[in-house]
Protein backbone atom coordinates (compact mmCIF):
# COMPACT_ATOMS: atom_id res chain seq x y z
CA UNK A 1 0.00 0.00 0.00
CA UNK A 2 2.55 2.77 -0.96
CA UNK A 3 0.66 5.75 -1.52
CA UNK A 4 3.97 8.30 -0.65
CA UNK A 5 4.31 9.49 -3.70
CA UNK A 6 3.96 8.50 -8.00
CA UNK A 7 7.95 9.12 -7.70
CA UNK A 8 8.05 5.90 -5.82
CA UNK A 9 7.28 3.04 -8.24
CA UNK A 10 8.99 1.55 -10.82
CA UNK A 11 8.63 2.08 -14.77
CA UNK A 12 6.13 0.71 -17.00
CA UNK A 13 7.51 -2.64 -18.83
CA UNK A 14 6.52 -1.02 -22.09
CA UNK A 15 9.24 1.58 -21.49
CA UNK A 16 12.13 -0.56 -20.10
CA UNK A 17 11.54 -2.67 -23.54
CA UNK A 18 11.92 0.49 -25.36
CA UNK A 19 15.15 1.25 -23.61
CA UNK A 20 16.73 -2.36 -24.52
CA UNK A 21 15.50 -0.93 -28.09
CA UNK A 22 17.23 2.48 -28.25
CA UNK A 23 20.08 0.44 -26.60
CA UNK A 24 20.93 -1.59 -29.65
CA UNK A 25 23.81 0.10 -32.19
CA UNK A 26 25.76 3.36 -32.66
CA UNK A 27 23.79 6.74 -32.94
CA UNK A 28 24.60 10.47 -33.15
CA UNK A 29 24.92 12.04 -29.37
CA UNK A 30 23.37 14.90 -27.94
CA UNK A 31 20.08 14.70 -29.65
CA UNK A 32 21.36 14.10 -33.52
CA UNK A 33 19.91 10.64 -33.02
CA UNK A 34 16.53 9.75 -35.08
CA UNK A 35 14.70 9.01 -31.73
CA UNK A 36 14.95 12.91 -30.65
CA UNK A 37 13.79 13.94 -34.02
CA UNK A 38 11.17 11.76 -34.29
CA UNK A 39 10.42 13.25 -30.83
CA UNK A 40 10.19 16.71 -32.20
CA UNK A 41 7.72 15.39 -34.87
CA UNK A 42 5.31 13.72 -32.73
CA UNK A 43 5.08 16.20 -30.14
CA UNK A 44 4.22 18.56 -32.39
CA UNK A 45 1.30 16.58 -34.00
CA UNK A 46 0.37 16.00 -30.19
CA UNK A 47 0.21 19.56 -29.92
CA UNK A 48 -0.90 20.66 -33.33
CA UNK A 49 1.14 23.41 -33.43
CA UNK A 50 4.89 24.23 -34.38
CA UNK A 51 7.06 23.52 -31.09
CA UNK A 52 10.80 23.18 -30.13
CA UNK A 53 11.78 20.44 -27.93
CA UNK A 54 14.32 19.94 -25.56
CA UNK A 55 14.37 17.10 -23.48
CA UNK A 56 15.86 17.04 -19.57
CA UNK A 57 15.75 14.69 -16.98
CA UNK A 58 14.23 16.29 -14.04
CA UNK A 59 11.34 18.09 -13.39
CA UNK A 60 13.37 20.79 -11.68
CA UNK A 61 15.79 21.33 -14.47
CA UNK A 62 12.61 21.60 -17.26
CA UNK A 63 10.71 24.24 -15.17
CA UNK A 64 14.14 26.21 -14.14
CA UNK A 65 15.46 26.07 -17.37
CA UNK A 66 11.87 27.52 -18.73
CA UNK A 67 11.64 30.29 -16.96
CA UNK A 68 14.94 31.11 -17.23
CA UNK A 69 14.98 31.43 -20.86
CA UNK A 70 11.58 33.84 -20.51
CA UNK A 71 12.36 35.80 -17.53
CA UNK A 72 15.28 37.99 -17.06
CA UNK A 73 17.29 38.63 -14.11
CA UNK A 74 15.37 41.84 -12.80
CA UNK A 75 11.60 39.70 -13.32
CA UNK A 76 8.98 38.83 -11.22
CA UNK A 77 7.40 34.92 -11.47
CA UNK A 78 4.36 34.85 -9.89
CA UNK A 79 3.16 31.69 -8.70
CA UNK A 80 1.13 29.72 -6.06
CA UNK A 81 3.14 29.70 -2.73
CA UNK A 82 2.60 25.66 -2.75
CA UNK A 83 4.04 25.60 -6.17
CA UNK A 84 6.75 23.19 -6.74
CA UNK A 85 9.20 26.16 -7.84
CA UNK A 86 8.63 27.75 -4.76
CA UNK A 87 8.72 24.99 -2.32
CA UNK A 88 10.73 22.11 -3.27
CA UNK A 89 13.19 23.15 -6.35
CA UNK A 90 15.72 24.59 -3.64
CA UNK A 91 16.13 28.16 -5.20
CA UNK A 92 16.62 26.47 -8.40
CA UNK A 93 14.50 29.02 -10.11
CA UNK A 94 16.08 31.92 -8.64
CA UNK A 95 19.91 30.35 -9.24
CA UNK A 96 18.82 29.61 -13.30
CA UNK A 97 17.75 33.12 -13.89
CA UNK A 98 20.29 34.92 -11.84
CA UNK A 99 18.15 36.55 -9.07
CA UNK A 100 14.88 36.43 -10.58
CA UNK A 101 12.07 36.73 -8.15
CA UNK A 102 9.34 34.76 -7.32
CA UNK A 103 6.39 36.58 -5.93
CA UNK A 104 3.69 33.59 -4.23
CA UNK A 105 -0.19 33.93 -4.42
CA UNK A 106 -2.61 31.98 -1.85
CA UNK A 107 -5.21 30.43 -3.71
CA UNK A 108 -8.08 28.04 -3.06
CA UNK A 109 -7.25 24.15 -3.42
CA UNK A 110 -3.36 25.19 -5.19
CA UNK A 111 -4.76 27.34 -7.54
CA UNK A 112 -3.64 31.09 -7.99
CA UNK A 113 -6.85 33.04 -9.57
CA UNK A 114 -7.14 35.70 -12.23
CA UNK A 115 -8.02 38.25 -9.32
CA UNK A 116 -5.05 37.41 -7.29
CA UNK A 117 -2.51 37.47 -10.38
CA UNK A 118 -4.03 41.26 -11.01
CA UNK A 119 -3.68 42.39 -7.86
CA UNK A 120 -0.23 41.15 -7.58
CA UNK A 121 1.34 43.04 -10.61
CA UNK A 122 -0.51 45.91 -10.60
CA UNK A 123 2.11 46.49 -7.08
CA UNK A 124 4.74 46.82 -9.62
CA UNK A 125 5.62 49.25 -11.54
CA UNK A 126 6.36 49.28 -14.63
CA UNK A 127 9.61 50.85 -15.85
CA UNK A 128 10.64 51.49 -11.94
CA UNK A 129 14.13 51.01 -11.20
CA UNK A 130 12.76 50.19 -7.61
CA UNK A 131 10.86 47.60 -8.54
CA UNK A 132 11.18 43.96 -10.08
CA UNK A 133 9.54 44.13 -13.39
CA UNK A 134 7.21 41.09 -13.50
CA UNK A 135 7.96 38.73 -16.26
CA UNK A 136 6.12 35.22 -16.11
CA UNK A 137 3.23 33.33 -14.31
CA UNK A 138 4.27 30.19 -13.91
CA UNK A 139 0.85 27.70 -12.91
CA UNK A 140 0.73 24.27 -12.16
CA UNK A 141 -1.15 21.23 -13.49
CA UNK A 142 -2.22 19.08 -11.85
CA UNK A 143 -1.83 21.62 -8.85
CA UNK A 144 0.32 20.33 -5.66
CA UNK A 145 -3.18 20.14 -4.40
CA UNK A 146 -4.27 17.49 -6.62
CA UNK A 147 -6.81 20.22 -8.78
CA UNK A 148 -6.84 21.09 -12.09
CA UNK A 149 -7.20 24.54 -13.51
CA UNK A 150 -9.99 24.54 -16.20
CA UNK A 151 -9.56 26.31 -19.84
CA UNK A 152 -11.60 29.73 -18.90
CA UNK A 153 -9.27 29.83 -15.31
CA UNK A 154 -6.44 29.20 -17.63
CA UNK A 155 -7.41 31.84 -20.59
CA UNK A 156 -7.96 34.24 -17.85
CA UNK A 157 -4.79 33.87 -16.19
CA UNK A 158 -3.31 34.53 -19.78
CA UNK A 159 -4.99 37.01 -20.59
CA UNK A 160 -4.01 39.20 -17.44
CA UNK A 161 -0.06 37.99 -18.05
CA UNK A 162 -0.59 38.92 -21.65
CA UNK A 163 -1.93 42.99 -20.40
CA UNK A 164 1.29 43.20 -17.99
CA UNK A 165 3.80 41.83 -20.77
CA UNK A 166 4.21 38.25 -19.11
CA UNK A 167 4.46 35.08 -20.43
CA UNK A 168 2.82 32.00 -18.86
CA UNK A 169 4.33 28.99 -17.87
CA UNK A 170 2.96 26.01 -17.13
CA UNK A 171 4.54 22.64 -14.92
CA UNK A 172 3.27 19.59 -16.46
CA UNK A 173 4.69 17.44 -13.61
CA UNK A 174 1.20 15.69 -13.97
CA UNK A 175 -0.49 16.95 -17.53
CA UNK A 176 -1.44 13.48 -18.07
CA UNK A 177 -3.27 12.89 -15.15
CA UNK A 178 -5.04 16.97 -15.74
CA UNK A 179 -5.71 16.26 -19.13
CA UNK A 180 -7.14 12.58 -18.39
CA UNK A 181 -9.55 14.29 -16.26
CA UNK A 182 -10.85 17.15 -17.91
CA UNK A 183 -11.01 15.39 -20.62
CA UNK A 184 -9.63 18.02 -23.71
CA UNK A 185 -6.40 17.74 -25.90
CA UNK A 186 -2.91 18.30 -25.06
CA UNK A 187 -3.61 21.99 -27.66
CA UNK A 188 -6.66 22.79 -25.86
CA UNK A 189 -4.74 22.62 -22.08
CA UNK A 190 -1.93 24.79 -23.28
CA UNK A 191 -1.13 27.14 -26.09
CA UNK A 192 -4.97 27.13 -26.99
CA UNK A 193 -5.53 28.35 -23.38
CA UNK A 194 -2.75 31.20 -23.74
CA UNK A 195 0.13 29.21 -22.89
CA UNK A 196 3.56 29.83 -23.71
CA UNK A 197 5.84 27.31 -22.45
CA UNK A 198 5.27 23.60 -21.05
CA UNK A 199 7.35 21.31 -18.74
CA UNK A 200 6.19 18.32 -19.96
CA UNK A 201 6.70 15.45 -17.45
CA UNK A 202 6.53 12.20 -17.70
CA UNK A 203 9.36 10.94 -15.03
CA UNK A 204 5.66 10.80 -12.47
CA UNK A 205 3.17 8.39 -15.24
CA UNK A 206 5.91 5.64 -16.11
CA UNK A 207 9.17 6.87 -17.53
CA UNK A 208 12.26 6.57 -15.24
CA UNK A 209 13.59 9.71 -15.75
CA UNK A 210 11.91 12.13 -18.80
CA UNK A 211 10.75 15.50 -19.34
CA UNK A 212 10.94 17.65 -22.01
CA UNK A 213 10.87 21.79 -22.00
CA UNK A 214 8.40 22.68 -24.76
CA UNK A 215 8.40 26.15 -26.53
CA UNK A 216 5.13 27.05 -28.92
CA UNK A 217 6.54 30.24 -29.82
CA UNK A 218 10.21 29.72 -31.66
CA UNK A 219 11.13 33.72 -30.60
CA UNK A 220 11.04 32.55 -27.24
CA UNK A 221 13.67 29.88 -27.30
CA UNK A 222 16.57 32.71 -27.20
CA UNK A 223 19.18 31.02 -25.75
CA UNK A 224 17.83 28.03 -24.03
CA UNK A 225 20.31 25.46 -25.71
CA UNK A 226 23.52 27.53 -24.29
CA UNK A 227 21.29 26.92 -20.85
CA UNK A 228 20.90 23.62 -20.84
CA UNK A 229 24.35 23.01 -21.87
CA UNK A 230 25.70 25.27 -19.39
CA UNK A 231 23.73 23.95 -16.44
CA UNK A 232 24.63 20.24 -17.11
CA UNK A 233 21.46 19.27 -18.80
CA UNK A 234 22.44 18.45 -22.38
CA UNK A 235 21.86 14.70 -21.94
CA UNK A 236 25.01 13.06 -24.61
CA UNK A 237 22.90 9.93 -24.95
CA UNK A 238 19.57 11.92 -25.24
CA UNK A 239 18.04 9.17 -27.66
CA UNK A 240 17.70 7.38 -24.19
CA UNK A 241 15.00 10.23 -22.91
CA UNK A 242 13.04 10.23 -26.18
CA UNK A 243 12.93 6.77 -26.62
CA UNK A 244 10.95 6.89 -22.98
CA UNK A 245 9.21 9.82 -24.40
CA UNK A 246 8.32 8.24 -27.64
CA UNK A 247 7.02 5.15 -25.59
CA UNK A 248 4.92 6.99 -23.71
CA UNK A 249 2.90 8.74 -26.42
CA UNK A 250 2.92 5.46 -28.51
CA UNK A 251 -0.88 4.16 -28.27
CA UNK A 252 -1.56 6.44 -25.42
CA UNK A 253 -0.16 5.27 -23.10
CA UNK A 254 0.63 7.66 -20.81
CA UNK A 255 -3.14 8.77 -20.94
CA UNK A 256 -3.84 4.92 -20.33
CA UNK A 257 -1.94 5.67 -16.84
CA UNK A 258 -3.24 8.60 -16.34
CA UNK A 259 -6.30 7.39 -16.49
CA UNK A 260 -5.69 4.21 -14.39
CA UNK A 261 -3.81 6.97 -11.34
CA UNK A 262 -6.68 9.12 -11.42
CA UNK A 263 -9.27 5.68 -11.18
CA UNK A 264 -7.44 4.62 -8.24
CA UNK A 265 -7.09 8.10 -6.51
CA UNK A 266 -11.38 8.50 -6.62
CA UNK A 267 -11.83 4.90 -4.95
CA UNK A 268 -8.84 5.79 -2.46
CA UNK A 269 -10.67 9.16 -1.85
CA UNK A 270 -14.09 7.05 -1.33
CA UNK A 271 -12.89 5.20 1.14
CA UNK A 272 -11.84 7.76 2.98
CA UNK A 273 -14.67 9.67 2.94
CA UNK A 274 -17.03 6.77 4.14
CA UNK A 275 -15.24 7.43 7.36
CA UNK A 276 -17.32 9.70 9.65
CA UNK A 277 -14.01 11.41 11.75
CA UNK A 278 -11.92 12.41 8.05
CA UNK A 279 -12.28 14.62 5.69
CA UNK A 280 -10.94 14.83 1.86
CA UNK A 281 -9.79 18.77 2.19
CA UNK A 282 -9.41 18.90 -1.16
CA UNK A 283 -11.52 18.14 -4.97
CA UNK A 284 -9.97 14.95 -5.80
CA UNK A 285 -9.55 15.81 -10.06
CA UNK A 286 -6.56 13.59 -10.75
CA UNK A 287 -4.32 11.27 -8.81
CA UNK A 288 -3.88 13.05 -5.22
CA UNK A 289 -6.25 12.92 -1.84
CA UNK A 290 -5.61 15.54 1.01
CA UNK A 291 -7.37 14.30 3.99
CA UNK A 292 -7.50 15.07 7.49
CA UNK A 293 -7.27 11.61 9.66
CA UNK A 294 -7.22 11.18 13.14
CA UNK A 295 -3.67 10.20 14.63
CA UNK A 296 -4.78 7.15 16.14
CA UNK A 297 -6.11 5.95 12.26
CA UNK A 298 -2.79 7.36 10.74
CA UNK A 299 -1.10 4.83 13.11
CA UNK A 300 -3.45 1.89 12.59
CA UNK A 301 -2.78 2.08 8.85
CA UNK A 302 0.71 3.13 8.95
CA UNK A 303 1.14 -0.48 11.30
CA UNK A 304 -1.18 -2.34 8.10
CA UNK A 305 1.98 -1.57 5.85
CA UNK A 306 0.40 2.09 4.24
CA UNK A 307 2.75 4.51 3.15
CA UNK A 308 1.48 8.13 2.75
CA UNK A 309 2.68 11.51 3.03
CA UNK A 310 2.36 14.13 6.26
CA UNK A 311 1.45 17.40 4.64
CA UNK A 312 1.63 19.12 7.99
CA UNK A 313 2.42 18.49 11.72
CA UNK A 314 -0.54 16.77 13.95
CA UNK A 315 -3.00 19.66 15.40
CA UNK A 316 -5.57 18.77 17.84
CA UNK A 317 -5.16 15.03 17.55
CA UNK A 318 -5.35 15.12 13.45
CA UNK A 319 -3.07 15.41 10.45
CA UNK A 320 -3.36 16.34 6.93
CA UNK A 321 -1.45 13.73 4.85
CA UNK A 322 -1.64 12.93 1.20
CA UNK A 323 -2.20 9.77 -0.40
CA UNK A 324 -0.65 9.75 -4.00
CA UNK A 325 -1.55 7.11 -6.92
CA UNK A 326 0.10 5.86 -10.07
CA UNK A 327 -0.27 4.03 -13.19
CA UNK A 328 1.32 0.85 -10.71
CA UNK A 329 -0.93 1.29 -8.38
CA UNK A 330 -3.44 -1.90 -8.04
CA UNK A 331 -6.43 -2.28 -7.24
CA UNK A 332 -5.31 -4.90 -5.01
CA UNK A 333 -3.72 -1.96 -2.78
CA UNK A 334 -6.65 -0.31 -2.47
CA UNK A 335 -8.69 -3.28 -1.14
CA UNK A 336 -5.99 -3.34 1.24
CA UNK A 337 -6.26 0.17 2.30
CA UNK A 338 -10.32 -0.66 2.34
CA UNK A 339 -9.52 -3.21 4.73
CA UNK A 340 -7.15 -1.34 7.26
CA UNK A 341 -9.90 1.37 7.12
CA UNK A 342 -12.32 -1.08 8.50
């Protein structure tokens, strides 16, 4: 019953087959193999739109690398405070675009709003030497909360970056699991919505370690290749990343996962709730549960063998914790975690 995190399971089979594939000869390095240009093709019919494509290996490096390319040293990112580049990237953003800064929003359920983003920049002013000049909105989806932001939150938070000269950002960590849910196209959660740049993730929904920074807008690419070069990320075997790339948007199948995380997380989340002393803090959209449990419960089934997540310390005798699924997870596990339960 390990519901810590989707970083803790394995890969997919499919994908460590298409590994002992890309294995097999000699190939260009650095990403003059055919496996990163065949990349380049398919996410751009994925998208249906014109992209550039640069695969990393980390989550961290894809979103750091992003914004570094959009936002100059003297910018403002604005963000939710439980963003991942605000909480766990360890000043990674800041360190990539030499001292940019990142300006955190509360929002409900891990989701900065339109209103929030306006308020925020109008504190700025433009043109001040005084003043950081803001740059980029970076949002998240899935949220850390487990949400999703839907297109008219999205086109609204674009269209306010687009009035103050920003560009948005967006950390698909989990834009399998969002896009699963709500149930639209890869084009229709991004540069339809007013996008600009993705991290597309993949390392989360069955890869072992693959994410890709993807530009719509070619102007905007500047000097991201000096970046990733200069920061370590300019993988010499790269055909190793796009073949687990590749795999994953063969047949679907990382919306196949997706789909099969975000199944799991709604009959985790109904178990839960059909317990009268917890609550599910959170809308459960994609493949996380926030719940508040009673300590004695979070020791009964920590003892059963589950494995979950404290989001914060124990108040009053309770805790919130998070319960994260993945495409591994079985329904066998959450029988299990039925059983503790009762």
């Amino acid at each position: 019953m390990n519901f810590a995190s989707d970083n803790t399971c394995g890969a997919a089979p499919e994908m460590i087959e298409a590994l002992r594939i890309a294995n097999g000869g000699a190939v260009p390095s650095y990403g003059e193999d055919g496996l990163s240009a065949r990349l380049k093709a398919e996410l751009a019919r994925l998208f249906e739109h014109d992209v550039a494509v640069y695969p990393v290996i980390t989550g961290t490096a894809a979103n750091a690398l992003a914004l570094s390319t959009l936002v100059p040293p003297h910018g403002a990112i604005f963000c939710h405070r439980e963003a991942h580049i605000a909480t766990d990237e360890c000043g990674a953003p800041e360190l990539f675009t030499q001292g940019a800064t990142l300006v955190t929003l509360a929002g409900l359920h891990g989701k900065i709003s339109p209103d929030a983003l306006e308020q925020a920049t109008s504190r700025f002013v433009r043109g001040s030497v005084h003043h950081a000049q803001p740059a980029a909105a970076s949002i998240t989806q899935v949220s850390e909360m487990g949400t999703c932001y839907r297109h008219d939150e999205v086109r609204a938070i674009a269209e306010i970056a687009r009035r103050h000269g920003m560009k948005l950002h967006l950390d698909g960590a989990r834009l399998a699991n969002a896009i699963a849910f709500l149930g639209c196209t890869p084009a229709e959660a991004t540069w339809k919505a007013g996008v600009d740049t993705v991290s597309f993730g993949m390392s989360k929904n069955g890869a072992l370690a693959a994410e890709a920074v993807v530009f719509f807008h070619p102007e905007e690419v500047r000097d991201f290749e000096f970046r990733r070069k200069r920061f370590g990320h300019l993988i010499s075997k790269m055909r190793f990343v796009a073949a687990q790339l590749l795999c994953a948007l063969e047949n679907d199948r990382w919306l196949h996962w997706a789909r099969s995380a975000n199944a799991r997380a709604r009959l985790l989340a109904g178990i839960l709730r059909d317990i009268a002393d917890v609550e599910v803090v959170h809308p459960v959209d994609a493949n996380l549960v926030f719940a508040t449990l009673p300590e004695s419960l979070i020791l009964k089934l920590r003892s059963a063998g589950a494995k979950f997540y404290d989001w914060s310390p124990p108040e009053r005798g309770r805790r919130l914790v998070r319960f994260v699924t993945s495409f591994a997870t079985s329904q066998s596990e959450i029988e299990q975690l039925r059983a503790a339960c009762a």
